[in-house]
C-alpha atoms as a PDB file:
ATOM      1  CA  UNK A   1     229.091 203.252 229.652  1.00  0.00           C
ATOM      2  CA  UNK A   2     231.903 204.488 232.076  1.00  0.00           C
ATOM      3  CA  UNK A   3     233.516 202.731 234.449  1.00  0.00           C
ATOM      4  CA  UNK A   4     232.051 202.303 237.962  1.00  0.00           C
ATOM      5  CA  UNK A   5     234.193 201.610 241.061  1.00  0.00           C
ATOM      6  CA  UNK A   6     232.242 201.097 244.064  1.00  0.00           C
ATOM      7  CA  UNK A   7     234.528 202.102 246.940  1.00  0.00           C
ATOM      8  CA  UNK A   8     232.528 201.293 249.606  1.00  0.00           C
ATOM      9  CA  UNK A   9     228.948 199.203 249.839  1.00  0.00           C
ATOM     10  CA  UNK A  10     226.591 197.790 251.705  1.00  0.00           C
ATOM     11  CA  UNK A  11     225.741 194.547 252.307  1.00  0.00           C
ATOM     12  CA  UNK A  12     222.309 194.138 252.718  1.00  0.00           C
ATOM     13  CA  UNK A  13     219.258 196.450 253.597  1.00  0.00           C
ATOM     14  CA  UNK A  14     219.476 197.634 257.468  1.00  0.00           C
ATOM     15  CA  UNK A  15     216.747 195.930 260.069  1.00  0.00           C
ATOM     16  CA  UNK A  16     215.405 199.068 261.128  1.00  0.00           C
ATOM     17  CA  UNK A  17     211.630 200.029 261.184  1.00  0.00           C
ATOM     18  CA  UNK A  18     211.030 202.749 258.639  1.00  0.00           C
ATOM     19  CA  UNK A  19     208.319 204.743 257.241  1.00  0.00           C
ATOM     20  CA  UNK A  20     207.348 206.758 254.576  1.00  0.00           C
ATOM     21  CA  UNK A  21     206.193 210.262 255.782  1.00  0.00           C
ATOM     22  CA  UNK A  22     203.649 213.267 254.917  1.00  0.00           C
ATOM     23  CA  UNK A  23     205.381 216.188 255.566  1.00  0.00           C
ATOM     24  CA  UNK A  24     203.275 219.645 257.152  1.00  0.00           C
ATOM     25  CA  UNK A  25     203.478 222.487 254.655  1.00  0.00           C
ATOM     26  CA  UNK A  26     206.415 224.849 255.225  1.00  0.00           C
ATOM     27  CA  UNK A  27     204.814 227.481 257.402  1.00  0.00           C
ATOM     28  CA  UNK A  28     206.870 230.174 255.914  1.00  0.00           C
ATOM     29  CA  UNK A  29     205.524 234.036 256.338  1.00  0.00           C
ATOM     30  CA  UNK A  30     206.022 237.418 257.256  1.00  0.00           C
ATOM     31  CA  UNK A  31     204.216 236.495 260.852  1.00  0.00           C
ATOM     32  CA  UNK A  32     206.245 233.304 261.389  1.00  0.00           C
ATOM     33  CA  UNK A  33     209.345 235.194 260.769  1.00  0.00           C
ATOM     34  CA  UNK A  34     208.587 237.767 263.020  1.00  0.00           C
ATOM     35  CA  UNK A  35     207.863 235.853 265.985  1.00  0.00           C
ATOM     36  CA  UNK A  36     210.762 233.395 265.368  1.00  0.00           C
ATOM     37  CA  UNK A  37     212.921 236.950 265.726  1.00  0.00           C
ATOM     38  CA  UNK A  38     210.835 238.169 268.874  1.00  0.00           C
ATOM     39  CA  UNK A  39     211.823 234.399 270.450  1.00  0.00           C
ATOM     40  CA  UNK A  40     215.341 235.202 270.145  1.00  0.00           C
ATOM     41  CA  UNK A  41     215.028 238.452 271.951  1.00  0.00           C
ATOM     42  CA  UNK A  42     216.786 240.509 269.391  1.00  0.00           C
ATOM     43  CA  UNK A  43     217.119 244.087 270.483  1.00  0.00           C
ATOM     44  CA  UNK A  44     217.111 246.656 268.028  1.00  0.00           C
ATOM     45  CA  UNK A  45     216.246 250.392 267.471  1.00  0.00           C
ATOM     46  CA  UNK A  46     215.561 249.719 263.573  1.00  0.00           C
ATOM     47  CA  UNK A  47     213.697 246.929 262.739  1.00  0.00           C
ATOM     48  CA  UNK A  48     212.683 246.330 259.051  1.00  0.00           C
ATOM     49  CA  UNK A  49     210.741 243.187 257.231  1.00  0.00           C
ATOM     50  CA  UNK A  50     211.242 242.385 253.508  1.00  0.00           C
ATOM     51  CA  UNK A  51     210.169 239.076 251.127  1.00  0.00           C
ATOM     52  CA  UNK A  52     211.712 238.501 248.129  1.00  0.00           C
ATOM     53  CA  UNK A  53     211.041 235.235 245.866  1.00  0.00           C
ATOM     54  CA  UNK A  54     212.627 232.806 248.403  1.00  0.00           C
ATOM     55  CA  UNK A  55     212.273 233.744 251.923  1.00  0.00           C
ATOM     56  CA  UNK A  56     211.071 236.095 254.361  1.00  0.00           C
ATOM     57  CA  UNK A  57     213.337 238.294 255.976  1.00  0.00           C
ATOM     58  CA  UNK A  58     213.171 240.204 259.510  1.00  0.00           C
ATOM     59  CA  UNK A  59     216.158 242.447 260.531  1.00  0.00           C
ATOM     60  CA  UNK A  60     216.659 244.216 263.470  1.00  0.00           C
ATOM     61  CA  UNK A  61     219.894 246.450 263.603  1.00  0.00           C
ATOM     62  CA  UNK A  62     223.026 243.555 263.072  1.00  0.00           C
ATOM     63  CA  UNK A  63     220.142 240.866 263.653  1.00  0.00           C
ATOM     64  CA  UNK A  64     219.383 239.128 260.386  1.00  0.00           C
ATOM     65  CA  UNK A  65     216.584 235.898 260.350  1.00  0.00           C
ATOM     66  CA  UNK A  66     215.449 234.448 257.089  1.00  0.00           C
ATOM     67  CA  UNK A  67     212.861 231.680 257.057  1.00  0.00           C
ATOM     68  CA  UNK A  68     212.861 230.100 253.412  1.00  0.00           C
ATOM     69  CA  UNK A  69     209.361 229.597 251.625  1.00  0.00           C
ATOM     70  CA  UNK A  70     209.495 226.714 249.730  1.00  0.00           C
ATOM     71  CA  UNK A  71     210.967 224.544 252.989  1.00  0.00           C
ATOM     72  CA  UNK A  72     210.263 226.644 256.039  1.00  0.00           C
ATOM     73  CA  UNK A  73     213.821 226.343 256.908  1.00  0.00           C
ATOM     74  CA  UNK A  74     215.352 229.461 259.169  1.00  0.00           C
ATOM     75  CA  UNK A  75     218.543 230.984 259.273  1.00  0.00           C
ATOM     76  CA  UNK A  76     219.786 233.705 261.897  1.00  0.00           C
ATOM     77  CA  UNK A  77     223.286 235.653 262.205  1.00  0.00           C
ATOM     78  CA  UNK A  78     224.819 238.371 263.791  1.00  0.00           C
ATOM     79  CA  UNK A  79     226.376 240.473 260.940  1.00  0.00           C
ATOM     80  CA  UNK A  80     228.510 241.864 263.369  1.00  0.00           C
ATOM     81  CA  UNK A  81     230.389 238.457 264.791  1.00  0.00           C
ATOM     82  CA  UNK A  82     228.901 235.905 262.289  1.00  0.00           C
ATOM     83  CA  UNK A  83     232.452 234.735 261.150  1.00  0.00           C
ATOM     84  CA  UNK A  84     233.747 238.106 261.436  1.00  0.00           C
ATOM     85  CA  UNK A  85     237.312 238.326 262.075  1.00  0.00           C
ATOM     86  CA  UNK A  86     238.100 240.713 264.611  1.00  0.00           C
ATOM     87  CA  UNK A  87     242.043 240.494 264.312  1.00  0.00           C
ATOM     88  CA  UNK A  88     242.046 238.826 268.330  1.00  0.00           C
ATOM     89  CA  UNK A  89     239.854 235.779 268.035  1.00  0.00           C
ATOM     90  CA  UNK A  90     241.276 232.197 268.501  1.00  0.00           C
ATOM     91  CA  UNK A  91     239.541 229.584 269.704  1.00  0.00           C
ATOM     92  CA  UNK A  92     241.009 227.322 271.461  1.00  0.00           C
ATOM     93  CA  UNK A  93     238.188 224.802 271.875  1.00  0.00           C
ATOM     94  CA  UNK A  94     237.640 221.049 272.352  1.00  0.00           C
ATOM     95  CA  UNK A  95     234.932 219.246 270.296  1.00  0.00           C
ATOM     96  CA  UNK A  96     233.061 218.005 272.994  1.00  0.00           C
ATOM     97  CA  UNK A  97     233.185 221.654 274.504  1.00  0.00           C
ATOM     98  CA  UNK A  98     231.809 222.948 271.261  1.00  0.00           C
ATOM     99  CA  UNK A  99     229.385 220.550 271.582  1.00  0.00           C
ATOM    100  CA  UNK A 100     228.341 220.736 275.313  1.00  0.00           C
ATOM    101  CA  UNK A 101     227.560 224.725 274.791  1.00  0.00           C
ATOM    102  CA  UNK A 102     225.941 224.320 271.204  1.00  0.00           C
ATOM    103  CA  UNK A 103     223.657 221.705 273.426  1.00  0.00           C
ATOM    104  CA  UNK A 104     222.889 224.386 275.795  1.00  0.00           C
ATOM    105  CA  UNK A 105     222.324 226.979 273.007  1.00  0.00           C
ATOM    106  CA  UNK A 106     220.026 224.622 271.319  1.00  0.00           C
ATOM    107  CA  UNK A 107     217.904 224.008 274.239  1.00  0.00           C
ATOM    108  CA  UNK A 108     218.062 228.089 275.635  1.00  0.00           C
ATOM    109  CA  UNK A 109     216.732 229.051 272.560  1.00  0.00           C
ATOM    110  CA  UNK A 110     214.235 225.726 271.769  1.00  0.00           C
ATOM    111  CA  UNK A 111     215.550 225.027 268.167  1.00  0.00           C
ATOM    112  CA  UNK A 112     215.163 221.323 268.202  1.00  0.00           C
ATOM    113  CA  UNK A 113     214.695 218.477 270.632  1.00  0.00           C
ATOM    114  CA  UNK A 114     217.666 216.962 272.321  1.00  0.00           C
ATOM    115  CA  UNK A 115     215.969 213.278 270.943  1.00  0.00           C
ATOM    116  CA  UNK A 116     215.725 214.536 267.582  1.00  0.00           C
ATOM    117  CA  UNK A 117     219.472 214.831 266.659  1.00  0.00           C
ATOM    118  CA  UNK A 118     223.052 213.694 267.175  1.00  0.00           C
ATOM    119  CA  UNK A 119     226.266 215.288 266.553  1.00  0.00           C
ATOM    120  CA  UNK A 120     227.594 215.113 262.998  1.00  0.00           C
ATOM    121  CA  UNK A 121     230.363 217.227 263.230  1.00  0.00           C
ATOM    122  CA  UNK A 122     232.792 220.555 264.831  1.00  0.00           C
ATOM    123  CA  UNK A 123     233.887 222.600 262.422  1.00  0.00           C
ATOM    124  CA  UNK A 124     236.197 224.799 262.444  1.00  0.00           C
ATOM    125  CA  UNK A 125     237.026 228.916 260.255  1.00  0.00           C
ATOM    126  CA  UNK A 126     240.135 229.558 260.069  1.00  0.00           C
ATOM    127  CA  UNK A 127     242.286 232.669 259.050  1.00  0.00           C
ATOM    128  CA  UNK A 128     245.891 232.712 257.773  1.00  0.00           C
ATOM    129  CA  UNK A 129     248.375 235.295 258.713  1.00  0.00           C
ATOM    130  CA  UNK A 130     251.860 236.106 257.018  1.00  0.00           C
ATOM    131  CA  UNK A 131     254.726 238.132 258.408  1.00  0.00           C
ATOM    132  CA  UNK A 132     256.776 239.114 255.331  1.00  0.00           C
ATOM    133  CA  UNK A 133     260.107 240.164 257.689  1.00  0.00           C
ATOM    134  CA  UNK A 134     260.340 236.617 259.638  1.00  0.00           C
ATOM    135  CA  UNK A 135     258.478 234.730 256.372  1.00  0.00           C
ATOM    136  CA  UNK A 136     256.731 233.138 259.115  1.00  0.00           C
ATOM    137  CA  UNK A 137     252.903 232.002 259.184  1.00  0.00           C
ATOM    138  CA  UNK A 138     249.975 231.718 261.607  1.00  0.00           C
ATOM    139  CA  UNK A 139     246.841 230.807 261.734  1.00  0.00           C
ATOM    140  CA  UNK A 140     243.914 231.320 263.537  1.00  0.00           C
ATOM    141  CA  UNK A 141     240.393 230.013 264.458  1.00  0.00           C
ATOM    142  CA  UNK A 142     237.690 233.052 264.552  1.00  0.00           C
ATOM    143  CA  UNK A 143     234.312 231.061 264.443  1.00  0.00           C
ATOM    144  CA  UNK A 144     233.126 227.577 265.639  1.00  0.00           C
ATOM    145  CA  UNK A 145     230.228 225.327 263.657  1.00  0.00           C
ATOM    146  CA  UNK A 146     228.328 222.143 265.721  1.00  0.00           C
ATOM    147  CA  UNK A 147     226.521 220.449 263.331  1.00  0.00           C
ATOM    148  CA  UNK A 148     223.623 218.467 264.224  1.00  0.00           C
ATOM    149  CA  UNK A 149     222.121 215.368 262.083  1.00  0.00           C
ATOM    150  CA  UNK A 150     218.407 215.157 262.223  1.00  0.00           C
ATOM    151  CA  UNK A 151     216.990 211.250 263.740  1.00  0.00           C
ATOM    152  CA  UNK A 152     213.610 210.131 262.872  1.00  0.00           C
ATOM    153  CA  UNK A 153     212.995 207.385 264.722  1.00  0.00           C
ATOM    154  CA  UNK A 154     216.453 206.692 265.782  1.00  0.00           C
ATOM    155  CA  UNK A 155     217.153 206.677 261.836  1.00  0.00           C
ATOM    156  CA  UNK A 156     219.415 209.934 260.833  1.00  0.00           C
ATOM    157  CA  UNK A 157     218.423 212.109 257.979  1.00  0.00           C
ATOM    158  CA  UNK A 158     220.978 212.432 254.734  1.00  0.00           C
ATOM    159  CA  UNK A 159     221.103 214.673 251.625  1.00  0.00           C
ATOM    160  CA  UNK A 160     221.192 218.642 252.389  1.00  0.00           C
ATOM    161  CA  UNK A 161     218.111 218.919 254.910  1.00  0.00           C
ATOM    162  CA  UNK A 162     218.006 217.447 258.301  1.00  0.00           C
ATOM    163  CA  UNK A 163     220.641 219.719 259.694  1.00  0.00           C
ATOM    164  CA  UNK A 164     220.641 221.887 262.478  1.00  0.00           C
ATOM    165  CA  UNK A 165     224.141 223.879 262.420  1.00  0.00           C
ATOM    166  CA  UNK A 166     225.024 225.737 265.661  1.00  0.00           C
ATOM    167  CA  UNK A 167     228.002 229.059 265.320  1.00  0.00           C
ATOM    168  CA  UNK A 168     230.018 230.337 268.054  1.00  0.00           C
ATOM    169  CA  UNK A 169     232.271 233.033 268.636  1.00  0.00           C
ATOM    170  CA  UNK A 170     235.188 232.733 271.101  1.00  0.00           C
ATOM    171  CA  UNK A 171     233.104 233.457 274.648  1.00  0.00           C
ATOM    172  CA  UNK A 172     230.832 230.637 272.915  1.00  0.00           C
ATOM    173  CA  UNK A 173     228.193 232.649 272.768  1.00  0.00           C
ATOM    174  CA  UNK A 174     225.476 232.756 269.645  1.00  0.00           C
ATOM    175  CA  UNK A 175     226.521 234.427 266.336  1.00  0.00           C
ATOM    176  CA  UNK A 176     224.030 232.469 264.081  1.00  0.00           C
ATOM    177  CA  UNK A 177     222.024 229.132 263.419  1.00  0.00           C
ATOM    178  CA  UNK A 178     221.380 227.544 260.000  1.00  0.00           C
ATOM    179  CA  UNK A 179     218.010 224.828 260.596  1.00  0.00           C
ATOM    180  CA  UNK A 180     216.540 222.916 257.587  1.00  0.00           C
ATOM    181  CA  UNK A 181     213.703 220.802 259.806  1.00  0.00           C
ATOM    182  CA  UNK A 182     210.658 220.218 257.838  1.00  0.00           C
ATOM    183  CA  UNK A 183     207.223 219.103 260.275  1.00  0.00           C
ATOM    184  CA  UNK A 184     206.452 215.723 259.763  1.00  0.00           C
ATOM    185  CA  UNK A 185     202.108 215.544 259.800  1.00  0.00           C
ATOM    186  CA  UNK A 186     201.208 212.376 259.497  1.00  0.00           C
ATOM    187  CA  UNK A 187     202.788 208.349 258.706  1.00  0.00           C
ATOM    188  CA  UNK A 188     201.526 208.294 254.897  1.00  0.00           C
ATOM    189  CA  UNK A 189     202.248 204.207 254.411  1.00  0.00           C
ATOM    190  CA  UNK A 190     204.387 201.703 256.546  1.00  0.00           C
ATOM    191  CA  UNK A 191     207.270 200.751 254.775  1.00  0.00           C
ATOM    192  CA  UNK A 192     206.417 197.078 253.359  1.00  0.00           C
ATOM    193  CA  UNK A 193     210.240 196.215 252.392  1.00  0.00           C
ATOM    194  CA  UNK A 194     213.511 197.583 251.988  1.00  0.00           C
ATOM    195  CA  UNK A 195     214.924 196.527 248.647  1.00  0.00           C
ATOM    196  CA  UNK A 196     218.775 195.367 249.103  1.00  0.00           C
ATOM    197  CA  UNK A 197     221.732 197.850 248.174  1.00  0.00           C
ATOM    198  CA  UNK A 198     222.618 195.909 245.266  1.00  0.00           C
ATOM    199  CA  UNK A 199     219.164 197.297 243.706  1.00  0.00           C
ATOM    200  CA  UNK A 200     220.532 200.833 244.427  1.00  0.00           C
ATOM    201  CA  UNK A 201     223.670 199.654 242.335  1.00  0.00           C
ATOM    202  CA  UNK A 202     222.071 198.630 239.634  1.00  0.00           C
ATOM    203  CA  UNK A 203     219.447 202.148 238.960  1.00  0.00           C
ATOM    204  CA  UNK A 204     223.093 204.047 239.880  1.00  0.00           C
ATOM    205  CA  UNK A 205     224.412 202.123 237.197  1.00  0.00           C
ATOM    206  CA  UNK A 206     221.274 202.364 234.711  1.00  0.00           C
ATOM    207  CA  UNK A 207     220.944 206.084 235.436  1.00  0.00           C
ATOM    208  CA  UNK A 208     224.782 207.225 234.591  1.00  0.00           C
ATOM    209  CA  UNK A 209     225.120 205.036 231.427  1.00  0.00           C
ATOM    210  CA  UNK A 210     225.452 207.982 229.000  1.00  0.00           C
ATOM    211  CA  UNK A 211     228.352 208.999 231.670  1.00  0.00           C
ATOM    212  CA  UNK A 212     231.761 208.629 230.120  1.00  0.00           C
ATOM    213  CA  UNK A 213     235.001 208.469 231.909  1.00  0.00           C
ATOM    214  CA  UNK A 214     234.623 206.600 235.642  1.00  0.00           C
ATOM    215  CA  UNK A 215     232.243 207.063 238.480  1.00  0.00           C
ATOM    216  CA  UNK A 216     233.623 206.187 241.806  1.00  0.00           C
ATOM    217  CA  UNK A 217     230.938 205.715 244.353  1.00  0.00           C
ATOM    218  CA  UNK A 218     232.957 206.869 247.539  1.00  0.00           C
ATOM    219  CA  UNK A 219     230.445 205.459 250.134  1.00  0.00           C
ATOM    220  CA  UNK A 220     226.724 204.299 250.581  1.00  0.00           C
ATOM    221  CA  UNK A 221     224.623 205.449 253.117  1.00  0.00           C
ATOM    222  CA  UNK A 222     220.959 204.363 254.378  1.00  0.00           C
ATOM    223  CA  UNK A 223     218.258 207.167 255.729  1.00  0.00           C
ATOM    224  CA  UNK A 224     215.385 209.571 255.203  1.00  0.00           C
ATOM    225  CA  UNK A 225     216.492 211.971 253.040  1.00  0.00           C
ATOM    226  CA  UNK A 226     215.330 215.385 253.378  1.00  0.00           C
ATOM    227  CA  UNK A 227     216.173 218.458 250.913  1.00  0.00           C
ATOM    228  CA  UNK A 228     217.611 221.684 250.956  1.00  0.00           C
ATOM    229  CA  UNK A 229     216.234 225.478 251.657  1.00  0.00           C
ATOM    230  CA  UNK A 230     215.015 226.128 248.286  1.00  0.00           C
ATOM    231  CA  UNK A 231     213.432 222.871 247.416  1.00  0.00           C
ATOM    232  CA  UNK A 232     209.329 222.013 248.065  1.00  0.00           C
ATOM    233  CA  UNK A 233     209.138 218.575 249.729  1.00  0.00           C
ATOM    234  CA  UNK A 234     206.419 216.604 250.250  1.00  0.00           C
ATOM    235  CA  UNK A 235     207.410 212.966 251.442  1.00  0.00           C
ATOM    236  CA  UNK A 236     210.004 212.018 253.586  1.00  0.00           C
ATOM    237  CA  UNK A 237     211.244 208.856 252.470  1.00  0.00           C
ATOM    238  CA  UNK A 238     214.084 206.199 253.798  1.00  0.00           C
ATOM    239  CA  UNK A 239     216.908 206.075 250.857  1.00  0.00           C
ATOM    240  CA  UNK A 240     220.186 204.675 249.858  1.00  0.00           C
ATOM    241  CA  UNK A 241     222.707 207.663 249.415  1.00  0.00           C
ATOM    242  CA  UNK A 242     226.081 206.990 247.281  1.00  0.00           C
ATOM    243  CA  UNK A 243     228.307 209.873 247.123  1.00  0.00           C
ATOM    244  CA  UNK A 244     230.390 210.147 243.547  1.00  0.00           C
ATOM    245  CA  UNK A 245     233.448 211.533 242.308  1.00  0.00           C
ATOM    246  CA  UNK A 246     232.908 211.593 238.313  1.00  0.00           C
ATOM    247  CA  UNK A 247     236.447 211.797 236.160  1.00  0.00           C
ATOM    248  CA  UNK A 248     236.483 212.202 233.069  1.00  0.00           C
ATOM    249  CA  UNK A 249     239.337 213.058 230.706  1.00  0.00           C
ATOM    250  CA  UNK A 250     240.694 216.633 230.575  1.00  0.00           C
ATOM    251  CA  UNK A 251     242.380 217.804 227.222  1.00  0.00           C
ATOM    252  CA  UNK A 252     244.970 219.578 228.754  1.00  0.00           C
ATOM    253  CA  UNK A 253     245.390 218.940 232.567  1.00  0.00           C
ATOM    254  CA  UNK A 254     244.855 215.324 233.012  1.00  0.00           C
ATOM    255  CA  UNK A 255     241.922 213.824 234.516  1.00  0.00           C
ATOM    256  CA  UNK A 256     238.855 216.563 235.645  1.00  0.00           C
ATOM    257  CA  UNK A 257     236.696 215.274 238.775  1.00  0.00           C
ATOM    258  CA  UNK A 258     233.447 216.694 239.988  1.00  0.00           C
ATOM    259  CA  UNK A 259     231.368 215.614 242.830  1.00  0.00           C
ATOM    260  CA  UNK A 260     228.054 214.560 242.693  1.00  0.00           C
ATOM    261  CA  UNK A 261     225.396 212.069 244.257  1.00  0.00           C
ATOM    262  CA  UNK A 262     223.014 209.063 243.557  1.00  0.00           C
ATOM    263  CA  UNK A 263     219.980 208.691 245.396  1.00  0.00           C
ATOM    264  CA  UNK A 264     217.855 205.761 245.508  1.00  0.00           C
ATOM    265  CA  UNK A 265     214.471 205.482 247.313  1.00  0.00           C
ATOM    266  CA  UNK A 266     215.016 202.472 249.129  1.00  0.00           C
ATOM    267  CA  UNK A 267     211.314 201.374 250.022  1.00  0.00           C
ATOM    268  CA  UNK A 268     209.402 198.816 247.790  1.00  0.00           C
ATOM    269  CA  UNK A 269     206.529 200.947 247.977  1.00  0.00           C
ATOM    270  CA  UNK A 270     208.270 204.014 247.497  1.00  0.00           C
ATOM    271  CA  UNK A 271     206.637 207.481 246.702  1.00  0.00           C
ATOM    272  CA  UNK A 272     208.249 208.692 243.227  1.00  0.00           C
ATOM    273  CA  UNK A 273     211.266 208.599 242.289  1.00  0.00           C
ATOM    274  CA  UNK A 274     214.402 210.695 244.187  1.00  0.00           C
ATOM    275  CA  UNK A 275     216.707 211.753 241.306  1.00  0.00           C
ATOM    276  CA  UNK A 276     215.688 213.980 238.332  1.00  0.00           C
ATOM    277  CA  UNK A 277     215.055 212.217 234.753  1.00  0.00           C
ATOM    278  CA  UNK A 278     218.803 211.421 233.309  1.00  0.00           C
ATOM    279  CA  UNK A 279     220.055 214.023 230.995  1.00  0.00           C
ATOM    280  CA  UNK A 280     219.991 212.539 227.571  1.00  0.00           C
ATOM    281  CA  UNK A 281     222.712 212.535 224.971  1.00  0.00           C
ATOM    282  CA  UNK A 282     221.971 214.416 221.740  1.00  0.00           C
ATOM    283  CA  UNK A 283     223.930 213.393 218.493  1.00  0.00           C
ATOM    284  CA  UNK A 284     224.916 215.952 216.941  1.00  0.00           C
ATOM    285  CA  UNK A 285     224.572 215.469 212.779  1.00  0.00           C
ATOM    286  CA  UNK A 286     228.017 215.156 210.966  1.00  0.00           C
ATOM    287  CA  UNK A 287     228.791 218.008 209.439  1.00  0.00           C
ATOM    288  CA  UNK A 288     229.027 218.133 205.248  1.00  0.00           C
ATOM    289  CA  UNK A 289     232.734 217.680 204.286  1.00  0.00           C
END
């Protein structure tokens, strides 16, 4: 059993109105893909459509759009600016200008609804520059990100999905768009209850009991929780999200820490369960002397 610090916690379950949610079927193909393209009025002389086991793929000279199969979420860039470094570049941009002309980008080019999503964060590529004579150093911001956080219902969306991410090159102009934003078709079930946090606690601390070392659970979060490109997803489902930092003891370099997270569907009529089965321990036989 390792040890378990929780870092930060909640007190009790939020007084929000939740549901549990049938999602629409991803919508992914060669036609969708296309016309998601022809909507962003890419201009090309060669224009070329693939598939290959995960997505769908339309390209049209630098123009690249992928829409992912299993999730229906799309991703565009500009190979030619899409955090290209052109040696110039340095953006010298607030936060809320970044996000005043990501809003504008979002809405020119219809990618979500402005009451669907609120800022999560700016970010920021930067480049690093060296002058061996002076042994002086410089850096340099060549691309911008505005990352959106999906609301349903005034409730935001956690975990890898639910994102609509916004890039920008120094005129703040579009150099590509990452949007995981599954359809919601129908309310499958009202939520009856939301169990308490301390129930989330306890299956964190049921589930990681073959863990050795010490878990710290660095926060705890409450939303829907909606997966990444890659994974199918049928249910969208309000959840407790802890974030961890597992250490356990290197043999040479001290402690070893790798990130990881606990998620725990917080309805009492919940659909499934969120995490995958716990990996269990195998004993290895002693060995003859």
């Amino acid at each position: 059993m390792p040890e378990v610090n929780f870092i930060k916690r909640l007190d009790s379950a939020p007084k929000v109105k939740t549901q549990i949610l049938a999602l629409g079927g991803p919508g992914a193909s060669a036609k969708a893909v296309r016309e998601l393209a022809q909507s962003l009025k890419l201009e090309a002389e060669a224009v070329t459509q693939a598939q290959d086991a995960t997505r769908f793929t339309y390209t049209a000279g630098q123009h690249v759009v992928s829409m992912f199969k299993a999730s229906g979420a799309v991703r565009y860039q500009d190979r030619s600016r899409w955090q290209v470094d052109d040696g110039k570049a340095n953006l010298k941009i607030s936060d809320a200008e970044a996000e005043k002309r990501a809003l504008e980008l979002v809405s020119a080019h219809k990618l979500a609804s402005p009451k669907e999503f609120q800022l999560l964060k700016v970010t920021r590529l930067t480049v690093g520059e060296a002058n061996s004579e002076t042994k002086r150093g410089s850096e340099r911001v060549i691309d911008m990100g505005v990352a959106f956080q999906r609301l349903v219902g005034g409730v935001p969306v956690d975990g890898p999905g639910g994102k609509l991410i916004v890039y920008m090159d120094r005129n703040g102009e579009l150099t590509g768009f990452d949007r995981i934003w599954r359809s919601v078709a129908k309310v499958r079930a009202p939520v009856r209850q939301l169990l308490p946090p301390k129930a989330a606690e306890e299956d964190l601390l049921r589930y990681w009991e073959q863990e050795t070392g010490r878990i710290d659970v660095l926060d705890m979060r409450f939303g829907y929780v909606e997966l990444g490109y890659r994974a199918r997803q049928a249910v969208l489902q309000p959840a407790y999200v802890m974030p961890l930092r597992i250490v356990s003891p290197g043999q040479r370099d001290g402690e070893i820490a790798i990130g990881s997270v606990h998620v725990f569907a917080a309805a009492s009529n919940a659909v499934g369960r969120l995490m995958p089965p716990p990996k269990k321990i195998v004993q290895q036989p002693a060995r003859a002397a």
